[in-house]
N, C-alpha and C. Protein backbone atom coordinates (compact mmCIF):
# COMPACT_ATOMS: atom_id res chain seq x y z
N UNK A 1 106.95 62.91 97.35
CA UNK A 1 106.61 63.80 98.45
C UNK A 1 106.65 63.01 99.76
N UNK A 2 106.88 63.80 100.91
CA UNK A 2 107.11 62.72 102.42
C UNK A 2 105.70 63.21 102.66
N UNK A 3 104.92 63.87 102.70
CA UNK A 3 104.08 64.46 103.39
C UNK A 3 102.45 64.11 102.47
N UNK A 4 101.82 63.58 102.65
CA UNK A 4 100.69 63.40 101.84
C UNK A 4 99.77 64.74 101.53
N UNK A 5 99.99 64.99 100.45
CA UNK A 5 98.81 66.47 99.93
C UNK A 5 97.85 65.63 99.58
N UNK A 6 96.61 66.73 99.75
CA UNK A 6 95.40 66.49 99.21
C UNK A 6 94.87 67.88 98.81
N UNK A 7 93.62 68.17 97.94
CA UNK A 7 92.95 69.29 98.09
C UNK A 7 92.23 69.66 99.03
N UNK A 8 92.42 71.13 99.53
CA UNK A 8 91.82 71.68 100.42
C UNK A 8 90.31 72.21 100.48
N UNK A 9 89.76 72.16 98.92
CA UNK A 9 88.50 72.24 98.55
C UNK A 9 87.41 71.23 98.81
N UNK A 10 88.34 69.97 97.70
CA UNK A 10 87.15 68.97 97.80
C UNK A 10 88.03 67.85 98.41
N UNK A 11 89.18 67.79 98.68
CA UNK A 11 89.91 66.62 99.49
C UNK A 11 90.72 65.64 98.55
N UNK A 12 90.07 65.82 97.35
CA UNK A 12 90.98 64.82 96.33
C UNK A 12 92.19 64.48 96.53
N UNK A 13 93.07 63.75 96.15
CA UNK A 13 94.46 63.30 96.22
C UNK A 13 95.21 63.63 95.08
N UNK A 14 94.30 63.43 93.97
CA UNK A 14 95.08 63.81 92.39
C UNK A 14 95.10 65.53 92.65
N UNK A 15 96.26 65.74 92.77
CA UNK A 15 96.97 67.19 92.64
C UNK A 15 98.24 67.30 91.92
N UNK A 16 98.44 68.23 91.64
CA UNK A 16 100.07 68.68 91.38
C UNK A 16 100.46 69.92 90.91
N UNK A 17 101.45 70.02 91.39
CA UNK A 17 102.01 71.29 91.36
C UNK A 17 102.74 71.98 89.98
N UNK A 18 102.35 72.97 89.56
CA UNK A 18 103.07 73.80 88.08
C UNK A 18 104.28 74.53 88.33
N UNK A 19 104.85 74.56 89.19
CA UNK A 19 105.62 75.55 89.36
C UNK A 19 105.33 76.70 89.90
N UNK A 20 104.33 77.20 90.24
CA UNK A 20 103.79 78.07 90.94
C UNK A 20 103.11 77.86 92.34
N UNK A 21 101.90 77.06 91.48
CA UNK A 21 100.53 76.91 92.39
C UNK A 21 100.27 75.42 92.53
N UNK A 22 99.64 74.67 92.87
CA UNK A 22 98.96 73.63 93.46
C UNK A 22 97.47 73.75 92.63
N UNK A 23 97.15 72.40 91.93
CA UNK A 23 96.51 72.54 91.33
C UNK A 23 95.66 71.24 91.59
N UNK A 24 93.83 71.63 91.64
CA UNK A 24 93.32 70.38 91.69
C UNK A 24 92.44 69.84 89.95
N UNK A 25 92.74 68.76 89.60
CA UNK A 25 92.20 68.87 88.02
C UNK A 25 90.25 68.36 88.87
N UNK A 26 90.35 67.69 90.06
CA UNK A 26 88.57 67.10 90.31
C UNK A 26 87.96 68.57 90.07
N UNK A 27 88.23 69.21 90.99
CA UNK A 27 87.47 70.53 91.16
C UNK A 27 87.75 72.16 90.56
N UNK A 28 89.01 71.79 89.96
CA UNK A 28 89.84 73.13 89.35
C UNK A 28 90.51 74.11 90.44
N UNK A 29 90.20 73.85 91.82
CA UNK A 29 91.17 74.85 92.41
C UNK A 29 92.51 74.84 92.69
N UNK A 30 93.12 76.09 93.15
CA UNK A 30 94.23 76.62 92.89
C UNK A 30 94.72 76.84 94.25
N UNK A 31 95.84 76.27 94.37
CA UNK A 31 96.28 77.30 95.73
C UNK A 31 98.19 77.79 96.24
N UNK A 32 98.25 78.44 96.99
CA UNK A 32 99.93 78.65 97.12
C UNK A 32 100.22 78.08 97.83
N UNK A 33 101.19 77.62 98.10
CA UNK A 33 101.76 76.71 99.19
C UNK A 33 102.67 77.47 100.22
N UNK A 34 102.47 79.35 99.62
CA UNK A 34 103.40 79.85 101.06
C UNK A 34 102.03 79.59 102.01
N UNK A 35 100.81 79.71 101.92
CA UNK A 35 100.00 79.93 102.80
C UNK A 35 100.48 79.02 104.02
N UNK A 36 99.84 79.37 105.10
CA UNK A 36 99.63 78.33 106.07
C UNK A 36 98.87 77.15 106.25
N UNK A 37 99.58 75.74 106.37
CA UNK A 37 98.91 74.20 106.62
C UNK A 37 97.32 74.81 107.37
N UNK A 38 96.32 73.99 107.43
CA UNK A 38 95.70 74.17 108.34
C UNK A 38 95.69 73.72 109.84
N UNK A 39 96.78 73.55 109.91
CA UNK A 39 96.76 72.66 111.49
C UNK A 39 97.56 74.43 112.03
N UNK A 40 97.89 75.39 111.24
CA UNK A 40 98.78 76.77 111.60
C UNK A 40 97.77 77.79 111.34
N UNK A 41 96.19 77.80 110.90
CA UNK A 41 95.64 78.86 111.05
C UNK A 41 95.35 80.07 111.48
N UNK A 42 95.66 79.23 113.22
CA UNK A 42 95.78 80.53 113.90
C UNK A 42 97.27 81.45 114.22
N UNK A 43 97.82 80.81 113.57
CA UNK A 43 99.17 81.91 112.98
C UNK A 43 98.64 82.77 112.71
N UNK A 44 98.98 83.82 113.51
CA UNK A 44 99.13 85.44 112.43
C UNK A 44 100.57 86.10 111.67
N UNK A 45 100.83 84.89 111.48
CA UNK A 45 102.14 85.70 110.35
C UNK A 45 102.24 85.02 108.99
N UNK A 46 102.33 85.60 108.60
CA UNK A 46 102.26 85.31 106.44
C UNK A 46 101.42 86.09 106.00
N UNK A 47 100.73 86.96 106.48
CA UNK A 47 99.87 88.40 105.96
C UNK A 47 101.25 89.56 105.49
N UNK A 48 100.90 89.90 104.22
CA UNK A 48 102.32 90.95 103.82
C UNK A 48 101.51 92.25 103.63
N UNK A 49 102.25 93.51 103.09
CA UNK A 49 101.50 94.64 102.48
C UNK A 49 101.52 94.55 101.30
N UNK A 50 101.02 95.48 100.42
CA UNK A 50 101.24 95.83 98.67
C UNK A 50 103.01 95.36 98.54
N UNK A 51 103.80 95.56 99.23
CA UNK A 51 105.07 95.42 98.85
C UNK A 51 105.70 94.19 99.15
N UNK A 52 105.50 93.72 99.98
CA UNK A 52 105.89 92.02 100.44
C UNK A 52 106.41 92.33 101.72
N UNK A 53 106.40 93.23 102.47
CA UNK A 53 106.36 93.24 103.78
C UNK A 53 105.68 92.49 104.82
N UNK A 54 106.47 91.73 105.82
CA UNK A 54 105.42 91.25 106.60
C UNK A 54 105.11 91.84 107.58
N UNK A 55 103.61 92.04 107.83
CA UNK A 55 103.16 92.90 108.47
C UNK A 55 102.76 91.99 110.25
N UNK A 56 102.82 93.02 111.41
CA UNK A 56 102.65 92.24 112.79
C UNK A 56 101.22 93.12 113.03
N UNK A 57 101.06 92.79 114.45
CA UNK A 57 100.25 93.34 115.24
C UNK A 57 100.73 94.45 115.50
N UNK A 58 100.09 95.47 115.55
CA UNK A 58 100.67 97.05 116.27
C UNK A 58 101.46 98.15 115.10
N UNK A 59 101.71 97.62 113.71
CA UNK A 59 102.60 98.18 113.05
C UNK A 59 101.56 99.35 112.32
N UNK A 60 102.45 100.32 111.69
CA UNK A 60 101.56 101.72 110.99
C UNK A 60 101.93 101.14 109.89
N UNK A 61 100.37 101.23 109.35
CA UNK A 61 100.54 101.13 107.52
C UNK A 61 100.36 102.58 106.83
N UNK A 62 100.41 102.90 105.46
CA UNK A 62 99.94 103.64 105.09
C UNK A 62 99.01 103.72 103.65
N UNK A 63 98.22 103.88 103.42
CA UNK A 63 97.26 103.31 102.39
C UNK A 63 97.41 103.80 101.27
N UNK A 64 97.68 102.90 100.28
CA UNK A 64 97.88 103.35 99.08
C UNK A 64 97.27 103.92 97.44
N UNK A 65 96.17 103.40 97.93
CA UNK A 65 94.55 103.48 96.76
C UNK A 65 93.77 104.10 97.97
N UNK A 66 93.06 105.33 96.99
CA UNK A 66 91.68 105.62 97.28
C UNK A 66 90.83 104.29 97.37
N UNK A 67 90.14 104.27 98.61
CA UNK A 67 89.19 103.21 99.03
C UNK A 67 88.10 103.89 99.51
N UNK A 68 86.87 103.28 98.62
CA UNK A 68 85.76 103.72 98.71
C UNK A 68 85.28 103.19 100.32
N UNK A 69 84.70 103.61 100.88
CA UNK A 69 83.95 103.24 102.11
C UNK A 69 82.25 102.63 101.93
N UNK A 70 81.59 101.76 101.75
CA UNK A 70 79.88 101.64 101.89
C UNK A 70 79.42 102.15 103.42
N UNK A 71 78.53 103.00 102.54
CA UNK A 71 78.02 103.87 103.52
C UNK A 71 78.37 105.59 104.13
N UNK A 72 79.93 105.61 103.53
CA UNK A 72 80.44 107.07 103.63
C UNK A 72 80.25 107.65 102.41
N UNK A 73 80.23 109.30 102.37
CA UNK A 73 79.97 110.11 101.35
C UNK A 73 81.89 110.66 100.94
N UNK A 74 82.63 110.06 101.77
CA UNK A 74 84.11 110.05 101.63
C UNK A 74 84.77 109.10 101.59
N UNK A 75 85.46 109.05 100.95
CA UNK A 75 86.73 108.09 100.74
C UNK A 75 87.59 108.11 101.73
N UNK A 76 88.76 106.95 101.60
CA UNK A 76 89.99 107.05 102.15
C UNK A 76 90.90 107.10 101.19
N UNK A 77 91.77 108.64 101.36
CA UNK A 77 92.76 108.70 100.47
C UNK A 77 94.38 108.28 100.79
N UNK A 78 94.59 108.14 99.41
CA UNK A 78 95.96 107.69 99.45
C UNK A 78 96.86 108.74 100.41
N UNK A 79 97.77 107.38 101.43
CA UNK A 79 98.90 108.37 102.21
C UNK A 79 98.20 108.42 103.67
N UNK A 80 96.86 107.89 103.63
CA UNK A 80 96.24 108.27 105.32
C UNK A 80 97.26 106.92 105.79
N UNK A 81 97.94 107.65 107.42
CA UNK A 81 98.12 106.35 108.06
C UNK A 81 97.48 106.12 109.26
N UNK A 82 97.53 104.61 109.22
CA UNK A 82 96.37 103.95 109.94
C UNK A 82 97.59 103.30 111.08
N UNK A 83 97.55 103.83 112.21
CA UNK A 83 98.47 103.09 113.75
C UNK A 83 97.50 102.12 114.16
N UNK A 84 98.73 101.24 115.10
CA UNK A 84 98.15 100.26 115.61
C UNK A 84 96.96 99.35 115.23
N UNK A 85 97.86 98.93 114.14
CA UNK A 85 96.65 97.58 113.66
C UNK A 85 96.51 96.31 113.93
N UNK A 86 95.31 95.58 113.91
CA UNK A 86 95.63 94.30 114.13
C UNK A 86 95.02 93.23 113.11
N UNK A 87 96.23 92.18 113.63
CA UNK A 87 95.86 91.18 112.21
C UNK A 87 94.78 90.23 112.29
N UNK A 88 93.59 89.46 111.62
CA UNK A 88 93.20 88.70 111.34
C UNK A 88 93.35 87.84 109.98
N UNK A 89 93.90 87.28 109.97
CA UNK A 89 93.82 86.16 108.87
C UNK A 89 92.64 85.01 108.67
N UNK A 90 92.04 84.85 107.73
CA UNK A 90 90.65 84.37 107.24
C UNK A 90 89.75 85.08 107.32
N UNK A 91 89.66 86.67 107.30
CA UNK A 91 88.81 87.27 107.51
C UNK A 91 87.66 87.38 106.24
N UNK A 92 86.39 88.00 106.77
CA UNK A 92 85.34 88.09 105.52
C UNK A 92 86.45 88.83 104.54
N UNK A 93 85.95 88.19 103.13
CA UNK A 93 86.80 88.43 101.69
C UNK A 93 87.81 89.05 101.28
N UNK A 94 88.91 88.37 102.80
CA UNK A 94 90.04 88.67 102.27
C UNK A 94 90.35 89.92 103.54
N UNK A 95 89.72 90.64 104.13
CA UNK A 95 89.41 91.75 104.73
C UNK A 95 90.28 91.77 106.00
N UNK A 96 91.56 91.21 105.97
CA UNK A 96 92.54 90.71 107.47
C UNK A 96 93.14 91.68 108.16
N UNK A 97 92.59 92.98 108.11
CA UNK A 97 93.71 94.01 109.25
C UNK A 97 91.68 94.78 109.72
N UNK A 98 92.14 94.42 111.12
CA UNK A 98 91.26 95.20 111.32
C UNK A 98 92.02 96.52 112.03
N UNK A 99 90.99 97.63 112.35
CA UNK A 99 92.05 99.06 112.63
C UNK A 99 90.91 100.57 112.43
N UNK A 100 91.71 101.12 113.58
CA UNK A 100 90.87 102.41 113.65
C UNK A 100 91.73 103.88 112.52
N UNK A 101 90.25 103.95 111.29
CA UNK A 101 90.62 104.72 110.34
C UNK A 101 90.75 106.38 110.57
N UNK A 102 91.64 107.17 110.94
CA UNK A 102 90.85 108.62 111.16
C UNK A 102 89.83 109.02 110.22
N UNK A 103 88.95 109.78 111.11
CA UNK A 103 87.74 110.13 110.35
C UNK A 103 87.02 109.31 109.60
N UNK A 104 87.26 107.77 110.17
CA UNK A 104 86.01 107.14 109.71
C UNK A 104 85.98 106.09 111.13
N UNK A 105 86.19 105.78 111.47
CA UNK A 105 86.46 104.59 112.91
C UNK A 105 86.71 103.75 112.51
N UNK A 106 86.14 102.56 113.05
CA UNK A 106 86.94 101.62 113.08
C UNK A 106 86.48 100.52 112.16
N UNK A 107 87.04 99.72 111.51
CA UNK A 107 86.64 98.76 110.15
C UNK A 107 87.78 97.81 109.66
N UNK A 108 87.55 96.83 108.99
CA UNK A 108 88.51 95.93 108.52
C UNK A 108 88.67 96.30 106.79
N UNK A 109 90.08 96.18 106.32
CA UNK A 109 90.20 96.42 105.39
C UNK A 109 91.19 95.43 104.76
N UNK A 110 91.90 95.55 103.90
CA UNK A 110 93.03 94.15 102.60
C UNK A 110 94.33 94.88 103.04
N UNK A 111 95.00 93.96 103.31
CA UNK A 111 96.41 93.96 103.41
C UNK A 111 96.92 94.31 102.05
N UNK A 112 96.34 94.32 100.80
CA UNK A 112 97.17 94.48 99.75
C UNK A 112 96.41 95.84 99.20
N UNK A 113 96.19 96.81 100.28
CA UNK A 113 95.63 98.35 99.59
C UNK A 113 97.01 99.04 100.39
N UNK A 114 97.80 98.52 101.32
CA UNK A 114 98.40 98.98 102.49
C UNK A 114 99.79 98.69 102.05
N UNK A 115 100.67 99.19 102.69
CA UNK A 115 102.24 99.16 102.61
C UNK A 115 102.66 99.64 104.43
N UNK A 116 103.31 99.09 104.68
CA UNK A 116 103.92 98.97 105.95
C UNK A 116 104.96 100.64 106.51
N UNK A 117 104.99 101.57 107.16
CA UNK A 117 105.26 102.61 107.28
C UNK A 117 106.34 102.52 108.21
């Protein structure tokens, strides 16, 4: 390798890669290597939809699973589309498009309930 890896968990050096994923044996984690280095965090591009679309700032998704809401007595059903969204990447659990829902306002939701419209 030209580039020195380490783990991003616990920092270790003993890693290696399966063919897939990036693997640490100190701590057991796992990771992909499309993600972004951390020195590129604040990149907002490498967020996709359900389909492998890459998704921007401003684009219409359209939602593909019923998604329960906490706190609503309604769902969001499949086929609502959601305009003008925007991206966050590292968001709470995973949660990277934030965006105003009709008939529910505004909330962050997973890039992988969504498909690009």
């Amino acid at each position: 390798m030209s580039t020195e890896k380490h783990c991003p968990a616990c920092r270790s050096q003993d890693i290696y890669f399966d063919g897939t994923l990036w693997n640490c044996p100190a701590c057991f984690h796992e990771w992909n290597t499309q993600k972004p280095d951390s020195e590129n965090q604040n990149d907002k591009t490498g967020i996709i939809d359900a389909h492998g679309n890459e998704l921007q700032d401003g684009d219409t998704v359209t939602v593909i699973k019923d998604l329960k809401v906490k706190g609503a007595s309604a769902s969001i059903k499949v086929g609502t589309k959601i305009k003008n969204i925007s991206l966050h990447p590292g968001g709470a659990d995973g949660h990277n498009i934030q965006c105003k829902v009709p008939g529910f306002g505004s909330m962050h939701i997973k890039s992988e309930f969504v498909k690009k419209a």
